[in-house]
PDB file of N, CA and C in Angstrom:
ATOM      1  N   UNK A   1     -14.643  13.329  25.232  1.00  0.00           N
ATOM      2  CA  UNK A   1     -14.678  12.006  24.640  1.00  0.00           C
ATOM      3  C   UNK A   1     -14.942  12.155  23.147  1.00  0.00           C
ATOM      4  N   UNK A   2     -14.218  11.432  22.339  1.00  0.00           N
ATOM      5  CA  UNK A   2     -13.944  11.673  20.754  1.00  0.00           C
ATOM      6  C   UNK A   2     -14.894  10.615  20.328  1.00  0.00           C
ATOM      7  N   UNK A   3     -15.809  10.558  19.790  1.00  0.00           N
ATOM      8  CA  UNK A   3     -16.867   8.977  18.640  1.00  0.00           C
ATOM      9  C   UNK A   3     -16.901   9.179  17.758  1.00  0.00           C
ATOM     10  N   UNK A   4     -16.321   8.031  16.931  1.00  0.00           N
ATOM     11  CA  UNK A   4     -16.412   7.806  15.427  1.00  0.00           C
ATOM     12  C   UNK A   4     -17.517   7.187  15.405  1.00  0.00           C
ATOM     13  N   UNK A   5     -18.091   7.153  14.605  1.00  0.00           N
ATOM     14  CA  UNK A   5     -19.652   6.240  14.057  1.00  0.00           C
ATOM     15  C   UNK A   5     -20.013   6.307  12.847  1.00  0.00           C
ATOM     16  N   UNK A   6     -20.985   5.575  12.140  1.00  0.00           N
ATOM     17  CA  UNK A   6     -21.776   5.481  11.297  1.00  0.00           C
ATOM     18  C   UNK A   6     -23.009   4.714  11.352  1.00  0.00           C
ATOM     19  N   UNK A   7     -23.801   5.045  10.240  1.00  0.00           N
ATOM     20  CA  UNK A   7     -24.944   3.760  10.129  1.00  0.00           C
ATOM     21  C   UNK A   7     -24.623   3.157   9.238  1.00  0.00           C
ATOM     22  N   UNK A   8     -24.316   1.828   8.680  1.00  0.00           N
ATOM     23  CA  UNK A   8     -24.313   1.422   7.617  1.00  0.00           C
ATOM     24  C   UNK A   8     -25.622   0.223   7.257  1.00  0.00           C
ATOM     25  N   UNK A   9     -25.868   0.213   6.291  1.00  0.00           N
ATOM     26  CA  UNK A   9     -27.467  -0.784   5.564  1.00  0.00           C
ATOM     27  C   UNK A   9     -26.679  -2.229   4.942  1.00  0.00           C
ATOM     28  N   UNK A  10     -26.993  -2.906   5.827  1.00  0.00           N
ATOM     29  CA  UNK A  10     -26.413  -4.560   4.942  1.00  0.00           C
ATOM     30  C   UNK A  10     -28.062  -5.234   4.563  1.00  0.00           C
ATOM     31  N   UNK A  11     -28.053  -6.182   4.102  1.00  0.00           N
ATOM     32  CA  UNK A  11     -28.625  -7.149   3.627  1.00  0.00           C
ATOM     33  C   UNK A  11     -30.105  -7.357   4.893  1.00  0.00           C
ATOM     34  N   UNK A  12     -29.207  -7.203   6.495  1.00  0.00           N
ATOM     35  CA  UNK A  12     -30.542  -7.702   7.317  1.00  0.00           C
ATOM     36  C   UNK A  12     -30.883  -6.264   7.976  1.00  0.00           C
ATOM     37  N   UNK A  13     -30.576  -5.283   6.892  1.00  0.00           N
ATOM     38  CA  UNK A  13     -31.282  -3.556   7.353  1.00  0.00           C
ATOM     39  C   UNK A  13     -30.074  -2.498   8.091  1.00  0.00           C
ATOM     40  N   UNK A  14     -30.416  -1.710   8.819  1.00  0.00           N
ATOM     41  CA  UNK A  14     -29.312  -0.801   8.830  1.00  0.00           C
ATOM     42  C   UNK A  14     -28.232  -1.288  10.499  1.00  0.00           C
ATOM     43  N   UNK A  15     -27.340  -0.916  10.596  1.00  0.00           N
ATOM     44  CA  UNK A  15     -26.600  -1.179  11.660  1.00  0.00           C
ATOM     45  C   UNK A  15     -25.829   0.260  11.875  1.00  0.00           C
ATOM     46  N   UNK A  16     -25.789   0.323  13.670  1.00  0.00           N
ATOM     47  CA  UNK A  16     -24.934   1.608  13.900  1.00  0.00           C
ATOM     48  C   UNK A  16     -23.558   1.444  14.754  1.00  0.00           C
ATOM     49  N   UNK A  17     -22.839   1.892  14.404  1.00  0.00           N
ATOM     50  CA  UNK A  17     -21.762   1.342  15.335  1.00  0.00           C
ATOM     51  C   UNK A  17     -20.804   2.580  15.393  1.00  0.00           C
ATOM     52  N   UNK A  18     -20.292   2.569  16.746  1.00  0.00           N
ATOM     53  CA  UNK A  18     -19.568   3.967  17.606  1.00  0.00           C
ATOM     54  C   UNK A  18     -18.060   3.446  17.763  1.00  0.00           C
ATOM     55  N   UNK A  19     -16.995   3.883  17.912  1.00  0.00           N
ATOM     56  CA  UNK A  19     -16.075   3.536  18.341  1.00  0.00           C
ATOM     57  C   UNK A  19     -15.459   4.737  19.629  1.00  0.00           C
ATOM     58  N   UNK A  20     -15.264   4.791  20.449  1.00  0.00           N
ATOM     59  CA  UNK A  20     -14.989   5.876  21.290  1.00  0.00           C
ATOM     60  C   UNK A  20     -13.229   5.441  22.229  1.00  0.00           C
ATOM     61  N   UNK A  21     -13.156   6.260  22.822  1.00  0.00           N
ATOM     62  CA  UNK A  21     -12.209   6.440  23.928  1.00  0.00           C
ATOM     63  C   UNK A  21     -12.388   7.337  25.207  1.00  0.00           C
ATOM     64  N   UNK A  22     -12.255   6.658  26.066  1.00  0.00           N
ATOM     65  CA  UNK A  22     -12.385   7.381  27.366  1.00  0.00           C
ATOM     66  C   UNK A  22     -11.445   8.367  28.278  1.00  0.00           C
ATOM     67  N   UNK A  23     -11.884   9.022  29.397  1.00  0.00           N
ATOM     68  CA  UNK A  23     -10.474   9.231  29.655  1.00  0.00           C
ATOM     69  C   UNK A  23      -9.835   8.548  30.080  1.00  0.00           C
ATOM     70  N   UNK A  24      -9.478   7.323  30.899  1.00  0.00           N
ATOM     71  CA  UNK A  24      -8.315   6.948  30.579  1.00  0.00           C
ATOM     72  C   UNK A  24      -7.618   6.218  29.911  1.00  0.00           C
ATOM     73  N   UNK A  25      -8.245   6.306  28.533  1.00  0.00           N
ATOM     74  CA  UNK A  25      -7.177   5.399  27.528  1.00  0.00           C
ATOM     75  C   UNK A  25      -7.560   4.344  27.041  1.00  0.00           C
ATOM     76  N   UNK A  26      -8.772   3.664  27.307  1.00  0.00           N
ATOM     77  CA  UNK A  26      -9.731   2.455  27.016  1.00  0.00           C
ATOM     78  C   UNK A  26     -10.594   2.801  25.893  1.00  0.00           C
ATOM     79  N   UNK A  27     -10.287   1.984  24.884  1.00  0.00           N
ATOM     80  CA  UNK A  27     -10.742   2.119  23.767  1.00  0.00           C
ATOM     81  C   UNK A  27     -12.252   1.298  23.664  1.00  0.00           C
ATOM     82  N   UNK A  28     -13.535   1.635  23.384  1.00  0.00           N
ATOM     83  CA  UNK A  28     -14.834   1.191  23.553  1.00  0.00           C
ATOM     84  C   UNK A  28     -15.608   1.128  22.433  1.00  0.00           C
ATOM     85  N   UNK A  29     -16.057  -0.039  22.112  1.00  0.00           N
ATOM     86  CA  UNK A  29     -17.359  -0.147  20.691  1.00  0.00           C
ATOM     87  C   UNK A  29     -18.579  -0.300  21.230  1.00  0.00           C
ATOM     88  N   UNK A  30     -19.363   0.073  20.033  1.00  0.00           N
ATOM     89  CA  UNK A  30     -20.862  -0.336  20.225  1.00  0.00           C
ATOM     90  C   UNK A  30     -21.198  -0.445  19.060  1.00  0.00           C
ATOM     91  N   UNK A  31     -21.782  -1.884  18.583  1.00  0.00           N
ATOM     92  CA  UNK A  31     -23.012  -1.967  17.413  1.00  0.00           C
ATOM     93  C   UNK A  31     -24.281  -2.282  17.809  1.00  0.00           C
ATOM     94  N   UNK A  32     -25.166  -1.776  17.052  1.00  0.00           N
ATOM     95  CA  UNK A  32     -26.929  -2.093  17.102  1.00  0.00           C
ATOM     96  C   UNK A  32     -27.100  -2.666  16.290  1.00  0.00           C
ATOM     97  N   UNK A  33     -28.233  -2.953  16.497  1.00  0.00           N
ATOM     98  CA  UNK A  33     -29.007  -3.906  14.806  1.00  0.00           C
ATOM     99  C   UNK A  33     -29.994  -3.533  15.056  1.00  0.00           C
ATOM    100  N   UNK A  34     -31.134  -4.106  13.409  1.00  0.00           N
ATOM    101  CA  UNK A  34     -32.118  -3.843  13.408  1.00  0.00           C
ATOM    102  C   UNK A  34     -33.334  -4.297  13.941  1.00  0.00           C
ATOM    103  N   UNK A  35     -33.272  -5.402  14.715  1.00  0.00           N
ATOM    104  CA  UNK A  35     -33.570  -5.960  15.252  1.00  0.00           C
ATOM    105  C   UNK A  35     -33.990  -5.728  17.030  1.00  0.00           C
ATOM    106  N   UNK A  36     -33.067  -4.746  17.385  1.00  0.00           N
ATOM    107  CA  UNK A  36     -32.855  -4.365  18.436  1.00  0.00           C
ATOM    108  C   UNK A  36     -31.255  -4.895  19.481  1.00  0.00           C
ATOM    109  N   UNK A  37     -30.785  -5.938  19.053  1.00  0.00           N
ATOM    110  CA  UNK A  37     -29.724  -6.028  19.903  1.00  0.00           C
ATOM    111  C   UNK A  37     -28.577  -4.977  19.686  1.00  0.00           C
ATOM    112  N   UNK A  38     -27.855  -4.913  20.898  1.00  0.00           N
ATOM    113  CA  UNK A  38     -26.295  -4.164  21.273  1.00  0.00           C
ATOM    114  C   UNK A  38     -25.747  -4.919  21.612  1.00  0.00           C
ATOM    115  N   UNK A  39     -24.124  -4.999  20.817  1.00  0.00           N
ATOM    116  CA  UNK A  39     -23.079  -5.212  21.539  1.00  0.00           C
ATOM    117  C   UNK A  39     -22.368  -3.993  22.041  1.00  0.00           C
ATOM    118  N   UNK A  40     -21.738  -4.637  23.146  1.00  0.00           N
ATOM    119  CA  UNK A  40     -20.721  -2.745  23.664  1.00  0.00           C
ATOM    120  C   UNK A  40     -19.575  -3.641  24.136  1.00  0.00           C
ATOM    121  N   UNK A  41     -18.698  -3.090  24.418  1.00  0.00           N
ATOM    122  CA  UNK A  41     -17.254  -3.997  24.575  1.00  0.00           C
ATOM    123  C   UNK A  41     -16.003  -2.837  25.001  1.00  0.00           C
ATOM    124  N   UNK A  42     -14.998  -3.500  25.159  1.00  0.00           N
ATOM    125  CA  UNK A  42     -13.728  -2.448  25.345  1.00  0.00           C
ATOM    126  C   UNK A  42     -13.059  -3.422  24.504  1.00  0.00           C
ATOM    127  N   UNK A  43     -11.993  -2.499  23.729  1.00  0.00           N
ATOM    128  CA  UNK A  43     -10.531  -3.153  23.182  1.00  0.00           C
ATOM    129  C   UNK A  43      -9.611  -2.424  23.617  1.00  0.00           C
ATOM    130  N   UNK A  44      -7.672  -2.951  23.372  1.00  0.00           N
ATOM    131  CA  UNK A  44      -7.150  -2.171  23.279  1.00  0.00           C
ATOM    132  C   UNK A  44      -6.443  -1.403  22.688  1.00  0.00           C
ATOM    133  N   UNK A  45      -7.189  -1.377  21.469  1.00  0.00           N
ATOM    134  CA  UNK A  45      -6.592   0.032  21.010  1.00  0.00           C
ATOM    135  C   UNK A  45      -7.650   0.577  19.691  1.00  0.00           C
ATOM    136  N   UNK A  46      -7.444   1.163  19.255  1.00  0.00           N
ATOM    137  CA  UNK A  46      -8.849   2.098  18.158  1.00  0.00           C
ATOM    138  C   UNK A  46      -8.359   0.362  17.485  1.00  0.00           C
ATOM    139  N   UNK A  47      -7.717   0.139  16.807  1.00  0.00           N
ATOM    140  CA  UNK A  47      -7.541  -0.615  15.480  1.00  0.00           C
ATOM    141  C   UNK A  47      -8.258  -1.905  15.939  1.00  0.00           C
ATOM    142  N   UNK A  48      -8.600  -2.428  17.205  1.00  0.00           N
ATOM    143  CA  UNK A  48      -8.852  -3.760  17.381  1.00  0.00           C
ATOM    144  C   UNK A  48     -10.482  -3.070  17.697  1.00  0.00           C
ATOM    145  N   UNK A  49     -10.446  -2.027  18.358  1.00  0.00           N
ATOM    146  CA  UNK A  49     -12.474  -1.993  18.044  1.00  0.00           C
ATOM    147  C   UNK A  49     -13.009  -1.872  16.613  1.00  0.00           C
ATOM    148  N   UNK A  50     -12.138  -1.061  16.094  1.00  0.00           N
ATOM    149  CA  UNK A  50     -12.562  -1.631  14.541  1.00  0.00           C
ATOM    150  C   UNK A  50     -12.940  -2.853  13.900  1.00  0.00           C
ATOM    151  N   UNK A  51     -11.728  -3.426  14.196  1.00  0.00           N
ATOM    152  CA  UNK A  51     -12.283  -5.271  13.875  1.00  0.00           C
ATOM    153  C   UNK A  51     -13.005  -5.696  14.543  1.00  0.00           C
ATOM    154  N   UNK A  52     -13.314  -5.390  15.779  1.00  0.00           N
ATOM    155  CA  UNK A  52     -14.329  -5.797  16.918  1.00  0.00           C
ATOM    156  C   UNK A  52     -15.509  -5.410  16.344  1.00  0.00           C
ATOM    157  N   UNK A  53     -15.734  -4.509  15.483  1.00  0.00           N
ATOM    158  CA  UNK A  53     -17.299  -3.927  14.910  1.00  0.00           C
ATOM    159  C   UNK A  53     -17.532  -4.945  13.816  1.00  0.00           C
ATOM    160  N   UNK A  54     -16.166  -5.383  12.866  1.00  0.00           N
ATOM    161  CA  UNK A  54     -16.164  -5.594  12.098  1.00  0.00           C
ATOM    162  C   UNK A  54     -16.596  -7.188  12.094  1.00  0.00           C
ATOM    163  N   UNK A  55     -16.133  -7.801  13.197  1.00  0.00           N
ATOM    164  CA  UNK A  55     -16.266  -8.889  13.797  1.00  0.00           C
ATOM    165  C   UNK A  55     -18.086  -9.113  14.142  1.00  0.00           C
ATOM    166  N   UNK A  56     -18.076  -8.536  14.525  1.00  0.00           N
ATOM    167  CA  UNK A  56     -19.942  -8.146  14.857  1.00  0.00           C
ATOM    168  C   UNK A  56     -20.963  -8.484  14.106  1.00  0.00           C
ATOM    169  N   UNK A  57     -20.450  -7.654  13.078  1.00  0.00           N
ATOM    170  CA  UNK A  57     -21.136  -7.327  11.939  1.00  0.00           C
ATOM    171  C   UNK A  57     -21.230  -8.834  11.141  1.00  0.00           C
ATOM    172  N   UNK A  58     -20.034  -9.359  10.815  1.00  0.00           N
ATOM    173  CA  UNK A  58     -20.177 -10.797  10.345  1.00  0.00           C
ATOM    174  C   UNK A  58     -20.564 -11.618  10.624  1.00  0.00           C
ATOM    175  N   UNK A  59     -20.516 -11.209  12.295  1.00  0.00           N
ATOM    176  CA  UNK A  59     -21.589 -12.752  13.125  1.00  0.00           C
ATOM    177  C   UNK A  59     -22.711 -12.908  13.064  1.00  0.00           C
ATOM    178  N   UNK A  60     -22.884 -11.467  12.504  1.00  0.00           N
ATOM    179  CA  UNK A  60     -24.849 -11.598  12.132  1.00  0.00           C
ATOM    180  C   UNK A  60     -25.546 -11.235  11.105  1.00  0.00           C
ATOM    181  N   UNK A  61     -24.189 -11.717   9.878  1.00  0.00           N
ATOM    182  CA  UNK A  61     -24.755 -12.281   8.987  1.00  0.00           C
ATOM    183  C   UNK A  61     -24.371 -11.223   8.152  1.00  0.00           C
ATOM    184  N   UNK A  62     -23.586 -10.005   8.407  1.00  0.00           N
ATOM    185  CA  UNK A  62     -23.731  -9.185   7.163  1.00  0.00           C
ATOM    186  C   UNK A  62     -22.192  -8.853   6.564  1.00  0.00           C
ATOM    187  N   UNK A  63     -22.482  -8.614   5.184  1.00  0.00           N
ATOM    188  CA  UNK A  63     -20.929  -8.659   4.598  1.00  0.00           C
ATOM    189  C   UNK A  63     -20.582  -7.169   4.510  1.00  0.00           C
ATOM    190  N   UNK A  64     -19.152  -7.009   4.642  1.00  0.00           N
ATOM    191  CA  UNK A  64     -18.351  -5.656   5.428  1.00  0.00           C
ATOM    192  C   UNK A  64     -17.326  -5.656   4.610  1.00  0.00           C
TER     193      UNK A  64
END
């Protein structure tokens, strides 16, 4: 299994977010906050969990 990730630091502290793939072909995110919540999700394909992080990230408040 291949994960892209980072931490990145916005405005309401740091956030981590994974993008992965499984074996069979299901593309999967995860962001944290600082706060303590996770989202985790499936998309289908790398390019839409991207926006799916990216999506995340804006709903709670931080600019990307």
């Amino acid at each position: 299994m291949q994960k892209e990730g980072t931490t990145t630091y916005g405005s309401n502290g740091a956030h981590t977010w994974t993008v992965w793939v499984d074996r069979r072909g299901t593309w999967h995110f995860e962001v944290s906050g600082p706060l303590g919540w996770t989202v985790t999700d499936s998309a289908t394909s790398k390019g839409d969990a991207f926006i799916a992080v990216r999506q995340v990230l804006i709903r709670r408040g931080e600019s990307v």
